[in-house]
C-alpha atoms as a PDB file:
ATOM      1  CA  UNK A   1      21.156   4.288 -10.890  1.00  0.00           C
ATOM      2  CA  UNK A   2      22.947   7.082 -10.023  1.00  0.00           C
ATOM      3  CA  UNK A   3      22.856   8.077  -6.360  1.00  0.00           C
ATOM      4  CA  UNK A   4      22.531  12.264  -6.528  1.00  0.00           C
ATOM      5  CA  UNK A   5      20.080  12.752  -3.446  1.00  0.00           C
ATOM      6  CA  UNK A   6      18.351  15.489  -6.610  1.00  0.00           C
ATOM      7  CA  UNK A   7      17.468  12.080  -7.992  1.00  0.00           C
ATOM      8  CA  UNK A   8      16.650   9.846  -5.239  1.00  0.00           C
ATOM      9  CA  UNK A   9      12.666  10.583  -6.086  1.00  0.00           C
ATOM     10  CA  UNK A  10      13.516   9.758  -9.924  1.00  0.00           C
ATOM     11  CA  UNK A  11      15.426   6.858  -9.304  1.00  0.00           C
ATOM     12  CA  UNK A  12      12.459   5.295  -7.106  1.00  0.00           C
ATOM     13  CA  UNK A  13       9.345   6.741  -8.866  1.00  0.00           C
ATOM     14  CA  UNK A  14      11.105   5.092 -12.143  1.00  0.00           C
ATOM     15  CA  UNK A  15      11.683   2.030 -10.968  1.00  0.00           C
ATOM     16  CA  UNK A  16       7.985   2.013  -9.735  1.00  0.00           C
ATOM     17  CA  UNK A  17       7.206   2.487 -13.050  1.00  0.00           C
ATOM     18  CA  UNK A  18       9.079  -0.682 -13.497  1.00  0.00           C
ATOM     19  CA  UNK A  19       7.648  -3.079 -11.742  1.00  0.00           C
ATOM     20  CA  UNK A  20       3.969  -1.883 -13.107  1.00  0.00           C
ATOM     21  CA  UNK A  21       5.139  -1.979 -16.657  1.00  0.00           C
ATOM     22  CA  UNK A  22       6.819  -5.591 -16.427  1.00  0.00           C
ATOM     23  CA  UNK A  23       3.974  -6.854 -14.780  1.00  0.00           C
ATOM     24  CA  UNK A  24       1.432  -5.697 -17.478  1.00  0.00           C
ATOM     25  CA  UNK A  25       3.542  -7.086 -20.148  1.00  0.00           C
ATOM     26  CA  UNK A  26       4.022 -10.541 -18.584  1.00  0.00           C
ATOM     27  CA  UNK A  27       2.607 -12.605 -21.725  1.00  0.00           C
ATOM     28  CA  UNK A  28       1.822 -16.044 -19.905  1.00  0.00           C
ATOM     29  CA  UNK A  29      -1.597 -15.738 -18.251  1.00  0.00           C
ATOM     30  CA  UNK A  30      -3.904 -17.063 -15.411  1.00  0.00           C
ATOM     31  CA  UNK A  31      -6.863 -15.950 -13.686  1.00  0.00           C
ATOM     32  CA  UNK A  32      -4.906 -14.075 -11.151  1.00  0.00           C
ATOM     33  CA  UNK A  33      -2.598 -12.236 -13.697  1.00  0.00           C
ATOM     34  CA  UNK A  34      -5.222 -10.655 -15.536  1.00  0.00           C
ATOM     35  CA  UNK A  35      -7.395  -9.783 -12.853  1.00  0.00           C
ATOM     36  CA  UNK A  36      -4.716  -8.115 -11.066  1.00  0.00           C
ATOM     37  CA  UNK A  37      -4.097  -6.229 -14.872  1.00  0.00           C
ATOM     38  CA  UNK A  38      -7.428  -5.253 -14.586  1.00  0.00           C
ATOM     39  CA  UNK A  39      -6.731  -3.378 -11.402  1.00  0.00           C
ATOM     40  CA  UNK A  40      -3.960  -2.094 -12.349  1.00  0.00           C
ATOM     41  CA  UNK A  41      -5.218  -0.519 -15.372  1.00  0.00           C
ATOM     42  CA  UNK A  42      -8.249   0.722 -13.488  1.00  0.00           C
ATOM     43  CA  UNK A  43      -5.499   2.400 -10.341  1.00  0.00           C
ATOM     44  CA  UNK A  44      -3.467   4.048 -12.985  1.00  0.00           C
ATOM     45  CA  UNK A  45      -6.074   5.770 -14.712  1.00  0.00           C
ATOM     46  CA  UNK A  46      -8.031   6.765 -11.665  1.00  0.00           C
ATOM     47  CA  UNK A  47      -4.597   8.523 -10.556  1.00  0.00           C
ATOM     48  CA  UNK A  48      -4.487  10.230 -14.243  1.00  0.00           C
ATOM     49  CA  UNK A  49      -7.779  11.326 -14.533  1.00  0.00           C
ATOM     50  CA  UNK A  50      -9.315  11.912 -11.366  1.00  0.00           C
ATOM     51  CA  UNK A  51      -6.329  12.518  -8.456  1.00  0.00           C
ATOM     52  CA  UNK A  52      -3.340  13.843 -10.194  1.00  0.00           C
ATOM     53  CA  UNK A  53      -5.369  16.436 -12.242  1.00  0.00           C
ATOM     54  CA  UNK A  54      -6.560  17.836  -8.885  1.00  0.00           C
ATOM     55  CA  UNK A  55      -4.382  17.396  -6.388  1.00  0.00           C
ATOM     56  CA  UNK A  56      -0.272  17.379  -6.211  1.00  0.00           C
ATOM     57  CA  UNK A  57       2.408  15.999  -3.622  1.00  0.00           C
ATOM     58  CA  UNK A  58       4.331  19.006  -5.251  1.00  0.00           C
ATOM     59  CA  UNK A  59       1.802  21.677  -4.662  1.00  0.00           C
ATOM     60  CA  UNK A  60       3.641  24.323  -3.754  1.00  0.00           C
ATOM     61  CA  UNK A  61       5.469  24.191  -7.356  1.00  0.00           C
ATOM     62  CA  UNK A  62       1.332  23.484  -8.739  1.00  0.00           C
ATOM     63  CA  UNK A  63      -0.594  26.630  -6.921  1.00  0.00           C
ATOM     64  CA  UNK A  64      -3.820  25.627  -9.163  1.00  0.00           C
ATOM     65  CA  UNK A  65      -3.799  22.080  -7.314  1.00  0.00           C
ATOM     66  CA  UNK A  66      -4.817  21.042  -3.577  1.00  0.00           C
ATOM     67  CA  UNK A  67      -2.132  19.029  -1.117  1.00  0.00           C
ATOM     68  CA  UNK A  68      -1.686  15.692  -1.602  1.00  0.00           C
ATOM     69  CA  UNK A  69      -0.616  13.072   0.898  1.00  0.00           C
ATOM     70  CA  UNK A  70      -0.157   9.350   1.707  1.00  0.00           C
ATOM     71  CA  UNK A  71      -1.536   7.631   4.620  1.00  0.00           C
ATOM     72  CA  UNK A  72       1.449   4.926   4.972  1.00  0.00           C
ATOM     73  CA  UNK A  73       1.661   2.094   7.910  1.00  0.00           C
ATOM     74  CA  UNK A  74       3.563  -0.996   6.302  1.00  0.00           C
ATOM     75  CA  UNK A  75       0.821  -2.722   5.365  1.00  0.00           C
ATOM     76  CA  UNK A  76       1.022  -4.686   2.231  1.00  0.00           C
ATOM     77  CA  UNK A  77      -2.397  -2.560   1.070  1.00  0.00           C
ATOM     78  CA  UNK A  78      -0.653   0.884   1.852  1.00  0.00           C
ATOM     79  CA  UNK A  79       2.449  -0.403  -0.187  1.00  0.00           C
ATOM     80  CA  UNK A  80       1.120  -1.374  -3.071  1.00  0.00           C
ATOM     81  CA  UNK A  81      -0.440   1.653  -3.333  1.00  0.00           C
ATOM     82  CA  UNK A  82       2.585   3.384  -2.792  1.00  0.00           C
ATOM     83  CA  UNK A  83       4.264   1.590  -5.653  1.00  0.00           C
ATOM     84  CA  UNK A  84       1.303   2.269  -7.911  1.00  0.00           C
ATOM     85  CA  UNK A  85       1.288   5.874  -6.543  1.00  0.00           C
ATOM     86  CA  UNK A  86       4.830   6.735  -7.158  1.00  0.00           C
ATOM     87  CA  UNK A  87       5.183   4.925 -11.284  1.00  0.00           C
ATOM     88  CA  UNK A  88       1.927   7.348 -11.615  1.00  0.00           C
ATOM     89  CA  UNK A  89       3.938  10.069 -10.164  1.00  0.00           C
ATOM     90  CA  UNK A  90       6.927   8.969 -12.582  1.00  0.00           C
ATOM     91  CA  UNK A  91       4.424   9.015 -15.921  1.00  0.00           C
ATOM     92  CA  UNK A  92       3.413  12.129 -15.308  1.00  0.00           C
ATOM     93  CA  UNK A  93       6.233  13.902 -13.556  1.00  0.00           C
ATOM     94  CA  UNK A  94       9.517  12.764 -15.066  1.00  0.00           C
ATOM     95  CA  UNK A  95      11.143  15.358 -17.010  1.00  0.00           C
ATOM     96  CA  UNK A  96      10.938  17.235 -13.337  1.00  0.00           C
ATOM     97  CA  UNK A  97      12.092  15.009 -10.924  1.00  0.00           C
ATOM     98  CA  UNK A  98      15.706  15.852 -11.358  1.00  0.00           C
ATOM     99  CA  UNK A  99      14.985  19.141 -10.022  1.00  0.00           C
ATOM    100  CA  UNK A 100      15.634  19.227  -5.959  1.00  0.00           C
ATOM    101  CA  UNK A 101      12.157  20.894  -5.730  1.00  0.00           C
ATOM    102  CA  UNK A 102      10.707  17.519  -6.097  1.00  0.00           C
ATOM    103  CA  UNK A 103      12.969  15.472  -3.496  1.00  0.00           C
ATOM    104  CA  UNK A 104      10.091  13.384  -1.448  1.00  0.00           C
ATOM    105  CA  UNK A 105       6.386  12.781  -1.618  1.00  0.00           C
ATOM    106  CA  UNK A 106       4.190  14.209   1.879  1.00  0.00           C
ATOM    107  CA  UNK A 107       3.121  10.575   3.709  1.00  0.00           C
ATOM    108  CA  UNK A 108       1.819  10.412   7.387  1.00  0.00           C
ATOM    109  CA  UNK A 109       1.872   7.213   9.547  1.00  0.00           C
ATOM    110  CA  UNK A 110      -1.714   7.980  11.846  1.00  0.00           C
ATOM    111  CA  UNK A 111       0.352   6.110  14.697  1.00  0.00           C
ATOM    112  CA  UNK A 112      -2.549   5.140  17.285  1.00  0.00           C
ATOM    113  CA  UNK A 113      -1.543   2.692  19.567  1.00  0.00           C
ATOM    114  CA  UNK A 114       2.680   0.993  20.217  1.00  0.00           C
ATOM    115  CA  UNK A 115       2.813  -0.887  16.814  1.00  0.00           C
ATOM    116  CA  UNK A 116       4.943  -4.363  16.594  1.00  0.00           C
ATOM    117  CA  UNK A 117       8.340  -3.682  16.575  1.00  0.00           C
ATOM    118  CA  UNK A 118       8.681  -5.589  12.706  1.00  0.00           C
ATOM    119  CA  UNK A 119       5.897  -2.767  11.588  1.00  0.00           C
ATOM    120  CA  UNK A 120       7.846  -0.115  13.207  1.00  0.00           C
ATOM    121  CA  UNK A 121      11.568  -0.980  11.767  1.00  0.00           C
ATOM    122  CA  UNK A 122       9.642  -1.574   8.014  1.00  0.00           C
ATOM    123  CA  UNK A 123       8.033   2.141   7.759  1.00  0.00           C
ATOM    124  CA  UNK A 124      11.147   3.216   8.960  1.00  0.00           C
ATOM    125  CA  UNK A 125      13.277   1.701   6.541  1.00  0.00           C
ATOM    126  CA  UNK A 126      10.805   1.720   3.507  1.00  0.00           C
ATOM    127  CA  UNK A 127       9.653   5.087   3.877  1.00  0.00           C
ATOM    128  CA  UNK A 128      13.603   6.181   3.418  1.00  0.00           C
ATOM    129  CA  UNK A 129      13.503   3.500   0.416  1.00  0.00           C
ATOM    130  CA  UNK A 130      10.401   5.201  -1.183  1.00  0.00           C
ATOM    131  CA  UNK A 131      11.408   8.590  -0.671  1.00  0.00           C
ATOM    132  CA  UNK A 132       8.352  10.002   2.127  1.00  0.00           C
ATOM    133  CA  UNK A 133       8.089  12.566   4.247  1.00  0.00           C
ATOM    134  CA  UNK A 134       6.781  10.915   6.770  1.00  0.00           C
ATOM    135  CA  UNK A 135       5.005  12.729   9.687  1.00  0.00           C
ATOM    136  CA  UNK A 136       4.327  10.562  12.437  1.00  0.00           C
ATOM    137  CA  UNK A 137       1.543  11.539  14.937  1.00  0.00           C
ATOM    138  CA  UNK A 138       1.495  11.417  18.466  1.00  0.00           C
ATOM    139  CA  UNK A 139      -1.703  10.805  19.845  1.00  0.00           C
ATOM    140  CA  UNK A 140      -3.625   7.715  20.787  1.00  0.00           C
ATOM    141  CA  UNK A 141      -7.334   8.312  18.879  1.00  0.00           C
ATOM    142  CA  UNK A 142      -7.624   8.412  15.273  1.00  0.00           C
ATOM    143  CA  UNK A 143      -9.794  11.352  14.731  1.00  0.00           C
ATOM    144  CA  UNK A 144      -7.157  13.534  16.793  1.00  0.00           C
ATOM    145  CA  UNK A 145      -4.241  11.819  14.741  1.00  0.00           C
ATOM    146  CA  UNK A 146      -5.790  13.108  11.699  1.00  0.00           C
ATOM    147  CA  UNK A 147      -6.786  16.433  13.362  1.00  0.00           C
ATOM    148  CA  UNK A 148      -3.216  16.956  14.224  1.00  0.00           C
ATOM    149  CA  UNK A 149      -2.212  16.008  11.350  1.00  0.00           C
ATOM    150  CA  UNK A 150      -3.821  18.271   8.969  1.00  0.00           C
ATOM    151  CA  UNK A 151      -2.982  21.068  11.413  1.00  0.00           C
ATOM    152  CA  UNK A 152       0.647  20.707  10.799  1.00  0.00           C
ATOM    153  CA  UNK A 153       0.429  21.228   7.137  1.00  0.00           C
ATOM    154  CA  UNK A 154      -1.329  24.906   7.758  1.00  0.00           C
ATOM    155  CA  UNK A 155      -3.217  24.503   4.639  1.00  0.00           C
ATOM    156  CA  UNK A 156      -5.482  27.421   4.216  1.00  0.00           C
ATOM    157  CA  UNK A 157      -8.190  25.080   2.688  1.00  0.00           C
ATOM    158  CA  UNK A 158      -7.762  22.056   4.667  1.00  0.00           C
ATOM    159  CA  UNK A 159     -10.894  20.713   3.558  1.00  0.00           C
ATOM    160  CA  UNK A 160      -9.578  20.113   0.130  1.00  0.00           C
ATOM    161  CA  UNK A 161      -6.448  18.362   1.435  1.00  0.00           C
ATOM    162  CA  UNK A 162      -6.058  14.867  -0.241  1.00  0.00           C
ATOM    163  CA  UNK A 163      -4.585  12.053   1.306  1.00  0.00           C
ATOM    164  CA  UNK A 164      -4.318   8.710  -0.735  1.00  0.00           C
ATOM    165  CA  UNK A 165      -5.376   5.656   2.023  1.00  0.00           C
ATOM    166  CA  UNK A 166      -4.963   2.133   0.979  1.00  0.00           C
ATOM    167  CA  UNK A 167      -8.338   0.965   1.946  1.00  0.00           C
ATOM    168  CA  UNK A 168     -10.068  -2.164   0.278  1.00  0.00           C
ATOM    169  CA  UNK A 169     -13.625  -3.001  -0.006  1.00  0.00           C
ATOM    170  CA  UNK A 170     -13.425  -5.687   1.906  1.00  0.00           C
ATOM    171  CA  UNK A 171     -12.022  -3.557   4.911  1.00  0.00           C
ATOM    172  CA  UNK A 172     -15.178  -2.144   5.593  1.00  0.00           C
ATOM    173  CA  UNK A 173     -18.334  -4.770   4.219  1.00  0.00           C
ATOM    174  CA  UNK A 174     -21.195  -2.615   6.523  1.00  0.00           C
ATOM    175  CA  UNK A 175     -19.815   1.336   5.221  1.00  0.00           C
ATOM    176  CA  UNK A 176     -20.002   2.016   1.593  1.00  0.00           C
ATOM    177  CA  UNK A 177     -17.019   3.570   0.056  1.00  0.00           C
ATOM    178  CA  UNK A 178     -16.239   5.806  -2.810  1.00  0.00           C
ATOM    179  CA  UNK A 179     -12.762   6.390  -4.727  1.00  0.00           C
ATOM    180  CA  UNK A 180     -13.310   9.788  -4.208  1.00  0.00           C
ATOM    181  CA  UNK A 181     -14.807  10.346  -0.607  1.00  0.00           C
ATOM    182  CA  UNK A 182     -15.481  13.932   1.612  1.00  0.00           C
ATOM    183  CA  UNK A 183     -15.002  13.151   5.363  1.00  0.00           C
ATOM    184  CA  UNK A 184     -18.161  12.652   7.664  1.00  0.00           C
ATOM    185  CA  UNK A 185     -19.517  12.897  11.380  1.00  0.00           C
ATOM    186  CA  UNK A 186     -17.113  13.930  13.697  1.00  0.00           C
ATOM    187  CA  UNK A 187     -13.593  13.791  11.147  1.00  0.00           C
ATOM    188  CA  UNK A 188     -11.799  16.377  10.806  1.00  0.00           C
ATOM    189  CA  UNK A 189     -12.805  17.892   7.073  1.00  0.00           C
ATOM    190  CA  UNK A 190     -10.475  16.187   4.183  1.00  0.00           C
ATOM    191  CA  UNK A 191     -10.923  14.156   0.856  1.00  0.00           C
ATOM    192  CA  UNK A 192     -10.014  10.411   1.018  1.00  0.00           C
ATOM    193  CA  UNK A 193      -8.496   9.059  -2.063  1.00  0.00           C
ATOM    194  CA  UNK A 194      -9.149   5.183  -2.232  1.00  0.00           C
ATOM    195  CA  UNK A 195      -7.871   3.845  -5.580  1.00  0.00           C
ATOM    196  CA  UNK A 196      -7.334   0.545  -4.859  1.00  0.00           C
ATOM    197  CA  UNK A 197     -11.089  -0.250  -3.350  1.00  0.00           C
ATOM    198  CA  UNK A 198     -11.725  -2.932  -5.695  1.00  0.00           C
ATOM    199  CA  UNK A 199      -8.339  -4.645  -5.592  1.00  0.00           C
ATOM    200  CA  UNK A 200      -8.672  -8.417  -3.785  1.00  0.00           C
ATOM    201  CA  UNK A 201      -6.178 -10.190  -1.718  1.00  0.00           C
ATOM    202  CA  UNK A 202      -4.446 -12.405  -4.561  1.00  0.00           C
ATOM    203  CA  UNK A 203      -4.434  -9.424  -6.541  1.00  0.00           C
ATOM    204  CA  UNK A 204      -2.263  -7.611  -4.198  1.00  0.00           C
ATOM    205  CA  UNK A 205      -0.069 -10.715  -3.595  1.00  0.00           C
ATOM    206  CA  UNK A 206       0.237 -11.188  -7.153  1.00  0.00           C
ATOM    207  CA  UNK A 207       1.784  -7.522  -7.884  1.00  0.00           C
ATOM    208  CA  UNK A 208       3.784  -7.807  -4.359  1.00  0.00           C
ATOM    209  CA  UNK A 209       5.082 -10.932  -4.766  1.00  0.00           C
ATOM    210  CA  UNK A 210       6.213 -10.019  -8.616  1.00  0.00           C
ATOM    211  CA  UNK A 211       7.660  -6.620  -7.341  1.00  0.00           C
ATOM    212  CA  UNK A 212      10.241  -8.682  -5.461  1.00  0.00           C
ATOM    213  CA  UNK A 213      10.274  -5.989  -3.066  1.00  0.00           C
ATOM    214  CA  UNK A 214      11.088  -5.789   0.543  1.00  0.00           C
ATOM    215  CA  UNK A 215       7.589  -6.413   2.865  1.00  0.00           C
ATOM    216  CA  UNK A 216       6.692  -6.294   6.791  1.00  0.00           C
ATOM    217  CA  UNK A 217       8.286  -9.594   7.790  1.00  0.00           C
ATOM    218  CA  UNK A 218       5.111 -10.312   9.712  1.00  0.00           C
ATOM    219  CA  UNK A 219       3.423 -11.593   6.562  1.00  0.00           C
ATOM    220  CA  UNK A 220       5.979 -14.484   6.534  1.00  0.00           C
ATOM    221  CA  UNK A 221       5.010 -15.989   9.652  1.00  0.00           C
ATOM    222  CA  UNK A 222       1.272 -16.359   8.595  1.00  0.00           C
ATOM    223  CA  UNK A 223      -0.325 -12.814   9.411  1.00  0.00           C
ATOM    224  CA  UNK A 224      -2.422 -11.753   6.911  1.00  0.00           C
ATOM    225  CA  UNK A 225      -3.707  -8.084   8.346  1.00  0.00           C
ATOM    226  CA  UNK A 226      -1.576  -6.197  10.698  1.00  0.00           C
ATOM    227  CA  UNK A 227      -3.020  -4.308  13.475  1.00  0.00           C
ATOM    228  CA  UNK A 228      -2.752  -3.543  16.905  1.00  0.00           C
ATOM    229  CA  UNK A 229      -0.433  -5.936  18.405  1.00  0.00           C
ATOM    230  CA  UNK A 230      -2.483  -7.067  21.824  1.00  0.00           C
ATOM    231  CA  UNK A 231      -5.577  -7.661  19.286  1.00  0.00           C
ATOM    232  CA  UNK A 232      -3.314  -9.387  16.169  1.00  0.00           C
ATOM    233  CA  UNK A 233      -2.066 -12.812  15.713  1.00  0.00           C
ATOM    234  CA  UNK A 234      -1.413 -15.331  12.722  1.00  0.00           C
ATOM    235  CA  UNK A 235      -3.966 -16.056  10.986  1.00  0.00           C
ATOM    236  CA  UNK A 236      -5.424 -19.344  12.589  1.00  0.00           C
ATOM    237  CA  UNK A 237      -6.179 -20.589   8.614  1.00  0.00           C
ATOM    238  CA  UNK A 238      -2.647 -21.058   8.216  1.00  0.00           C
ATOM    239  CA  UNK A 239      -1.883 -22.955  10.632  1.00  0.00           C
ATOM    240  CA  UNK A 240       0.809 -25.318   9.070  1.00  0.00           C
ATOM    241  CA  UNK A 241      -0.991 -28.870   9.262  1.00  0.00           C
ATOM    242  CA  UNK A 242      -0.431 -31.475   6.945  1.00  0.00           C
ATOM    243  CA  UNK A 243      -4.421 -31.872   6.375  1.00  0.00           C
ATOM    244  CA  UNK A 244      -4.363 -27.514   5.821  1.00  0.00           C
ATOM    245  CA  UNK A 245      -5.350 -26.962   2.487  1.00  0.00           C
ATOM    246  CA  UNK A 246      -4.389 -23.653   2.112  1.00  0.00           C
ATOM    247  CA  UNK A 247      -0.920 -25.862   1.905  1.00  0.00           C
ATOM    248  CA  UNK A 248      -1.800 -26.666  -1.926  1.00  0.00           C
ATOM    249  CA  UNK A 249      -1.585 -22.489  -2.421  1.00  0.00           C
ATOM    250  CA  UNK A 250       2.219 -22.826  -2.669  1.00  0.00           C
ATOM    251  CA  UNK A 251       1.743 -23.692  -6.395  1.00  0.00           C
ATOM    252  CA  UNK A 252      -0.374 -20.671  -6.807  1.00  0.00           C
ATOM    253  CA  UNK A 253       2.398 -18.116  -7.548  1.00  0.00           C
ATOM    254  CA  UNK A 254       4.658 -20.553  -9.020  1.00  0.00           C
ATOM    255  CA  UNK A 255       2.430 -20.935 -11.323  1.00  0.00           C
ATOM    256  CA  UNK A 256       1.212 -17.918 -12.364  1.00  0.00           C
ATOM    257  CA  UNK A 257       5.030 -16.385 -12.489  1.00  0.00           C
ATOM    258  CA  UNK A 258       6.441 -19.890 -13.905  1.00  0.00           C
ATOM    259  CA  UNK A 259       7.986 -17.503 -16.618  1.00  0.00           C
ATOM    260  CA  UNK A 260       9.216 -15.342 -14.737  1.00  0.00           C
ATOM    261  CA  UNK A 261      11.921 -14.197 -12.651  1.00  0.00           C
ATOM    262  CA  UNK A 262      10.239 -15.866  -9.346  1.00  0.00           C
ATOM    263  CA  UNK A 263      12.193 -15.867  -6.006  1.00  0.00           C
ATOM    264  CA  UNK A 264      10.859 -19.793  -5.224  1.00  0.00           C
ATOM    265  CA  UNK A 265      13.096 -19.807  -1.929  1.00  0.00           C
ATOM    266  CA  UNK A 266      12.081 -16.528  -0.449  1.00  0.00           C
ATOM    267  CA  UNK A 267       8.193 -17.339  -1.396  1.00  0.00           C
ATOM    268  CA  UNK A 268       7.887 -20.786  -0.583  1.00  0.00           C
ATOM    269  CA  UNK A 269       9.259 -20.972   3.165  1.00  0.00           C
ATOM    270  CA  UNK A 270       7.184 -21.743   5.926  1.00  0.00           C
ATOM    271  CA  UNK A 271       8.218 -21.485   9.793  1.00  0.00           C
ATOM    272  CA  UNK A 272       6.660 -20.736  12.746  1.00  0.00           C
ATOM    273  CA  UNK A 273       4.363 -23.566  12.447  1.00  0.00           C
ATOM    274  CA  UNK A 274       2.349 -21.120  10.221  1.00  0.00           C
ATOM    275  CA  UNK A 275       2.029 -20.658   6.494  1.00  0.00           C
ATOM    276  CA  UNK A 276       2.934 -17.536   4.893  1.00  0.00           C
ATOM    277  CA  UNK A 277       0.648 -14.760   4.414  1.00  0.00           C
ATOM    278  CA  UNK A 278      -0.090 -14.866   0.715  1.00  0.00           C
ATOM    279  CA  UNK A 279      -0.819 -18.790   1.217  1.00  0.00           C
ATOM    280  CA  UNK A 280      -4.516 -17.335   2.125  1.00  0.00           C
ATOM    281  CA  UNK A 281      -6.353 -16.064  -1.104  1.00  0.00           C
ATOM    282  CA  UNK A 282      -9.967 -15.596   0.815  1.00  0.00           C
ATOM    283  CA  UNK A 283     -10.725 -11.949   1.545  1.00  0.00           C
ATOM    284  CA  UNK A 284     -13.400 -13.456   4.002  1.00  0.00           C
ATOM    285  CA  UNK A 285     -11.072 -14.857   6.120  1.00  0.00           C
ATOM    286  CA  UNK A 286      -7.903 -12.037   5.818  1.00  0.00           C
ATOM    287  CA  UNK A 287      -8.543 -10.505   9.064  1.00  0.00           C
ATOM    288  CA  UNK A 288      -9.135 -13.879  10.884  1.00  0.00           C
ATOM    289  CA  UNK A 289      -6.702 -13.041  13.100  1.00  0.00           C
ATOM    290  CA  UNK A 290      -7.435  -9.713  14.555  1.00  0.00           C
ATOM    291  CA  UNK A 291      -9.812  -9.872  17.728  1.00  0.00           C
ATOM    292  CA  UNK A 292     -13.450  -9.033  16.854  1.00  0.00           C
ATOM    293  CA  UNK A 293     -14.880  -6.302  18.617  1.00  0.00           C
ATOM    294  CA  UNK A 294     -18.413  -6.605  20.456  1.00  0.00           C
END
C-alpha cells in the first residue's frame, strides 16, 4: 500500500473492507461462522440504510447530512465496530478517499476515570492505525464528558449529532436499547448509533480473532471486559486449572478457522495463570470480573 498520508484513510478503510469480505467468503462452516455472518450482514446494512444515509464523518463535504462520530476506548466491542465502520465507510466512499478532504474519521475516547496503562498505549496506537481523530475528554463524570464533548464540535444542531457506540445487548440486560436511540433524562441531547446490539461474545471473537489484528493486550491474560482498573480483574472463569473447562475452548477457533490462515501460536497461549479472553464464550459470565455495584 502506498504510504501518501492523502491515502492513509483509503489504505485502512480498504483493508477493513478486507477482513469483512474474507470472512464472509470463508466456505468451511460452523455454528459460530455463520452466526457471526449473520451479524455481519445485519451491521453492514444497518450502516447502508439507516446511518450512512443520514449522517457523515465527512459532513462538512455532505451539508444535507448530520455529524457523525465514534465513541472509541480499546475495547474489543468498540473495535470491531470500528473495523465494520470503516469497510462501510470504504463501500460507500472509495472513489473519494484519495482526496485530503477525507484524511480521518471524528472518534472521542469519553475518558472518565485513569484507565490501565495497556488500554491507554492501545487507543493511542490504534487510533493512529485506524486513522481517528480522537478527542479525548477531561473530566471525571460521563454525562459532563459527553457534554464537553459535543460542545467542542460547535454543531449548530447538536441534537442531531451521531456518534456510533459499541454497545451490546448484553451490556445493559435491565435498559432496553434501540439501533437507533435519542438521548434521555439528564444526557446531554444526541443520537446513539448501536449497530452491533445483537452481536454475542463468540461472534466478536470470531471476526477479531480472523482479522488478525492488533487487540488490548489485557484480553490475553484472561480479562474479558475492560473497565475501570480499581473495579477490573481477570475473569475468575478462566482461571487456568487443569479441571477448568473453559480449557477445552482452545479447539473452538481452531476449528472453526482450520482452513484458514489461523495464527495457532498467538491464539493458543496462556500465562498468567489465566486463560485468554476469547477462551470464555458465555455472555453471562463476560463481565465476571468487574466489581458489582450495590
Amino acid at each position: 500500500m502506498t504510504s501518501d498520508p492523502e491515502c492513509l484513510m483509503l489504505n485502512i478503510s480498504k483493508k477493513c473492507s478486507e477482513i469483512v469480505t474474507n470472512y464472509l467468503n470463508i466456505k468451511h462452516t460452523t455454528d459460530i461462522i455463520n452466526d457471526t455472518k449473520l451479524r455481519i450482514k445485519q451491521t453492514l446494512a444497518i450502516f447502508e440504510t439507516q446511518i450512512l444515509t443520514k449522517w457523515s464523518p465527512f459532513c462538512d463535504h455532505e451539508t444535507e447530512k448530520s455529524f457523525l462520530s465514534i465513541s472509541y476506548n480499546g475495547g474489543k466491542d468498540s473495535q470491531v465496530l470500528l473495523i465494520l465502520y470503516l469497510a462501510s465507510i470504504y463501500n460507500k466512499y472509495s472513489h473519494n478517499l484519495k482526496n485530503a478532504k477525507f484524511k480521518k474519521i471524528p472518534a472521542v475516547y469519553l475518558k472518565t476515570y485513569v484507565n490501565f496503562p495497556e488500554v491507554l498505549k492501545f487507543i493511542e496506537t490504534s487510533s493512529l492505525e485506524y486513522q481517528q481523530d480522537l478527542y479525548v475528554t477531561k473530566t471525571s463524570n460521563m454525562e459532563t464528558a459527553l457534554r464537553e464533548y459535543l460542545a467542542t464540535l460547535k454543531l449548530e444542531h447538536q441534537e442531531e449529532t451521531g456518534i456510533l457506540l459499541g454497545t451490546r445487548a448484553s451490556d445493559a440486560v435491565h435498559y432496553k436499547m434501540a439501533t437507533i436511540q435519542p438521548t434521555d433524562k439528564n444526557y446531554p441531547k444526541f443520537i446513539r448509533l448501536q449497530p452491533i446490539l445483537e452481536w454475542k461474545l463468540t461472534n466478536i471473537w470470531s471476526f477479531l480473532i480472523f482479522s488478525d489484528e492488533p487487540h488490548c493486550e489485557l484480553y490475553d491474560h484472561g480479562y474479558t471486559s475492560l473497565g475501570k482498573p480499581s473495579e477490573t480483574v481477570a475473569n475468575p472463569w478462566l482461571i487456568d486449572t487443569e479441571d477448568n473447562p473453559n480449557r477445552q475452548n482452545s479447539k473452538v477457533f481452531e476449528i472453526e478457522f482450520a482452513h484458514c490462515k489461523y495464527n495457532k501460536q498467538r491464539y493458543s497461549k496462556c500465562d498468567n495463570g489465566y486463560l485468554p479472553g476469547w477462551y470464555l464464550l458465555e455472555d453471562h459470565k463476560e463481565r465476571d470480573g468487574r466489581a458489582h455495584k450495590k
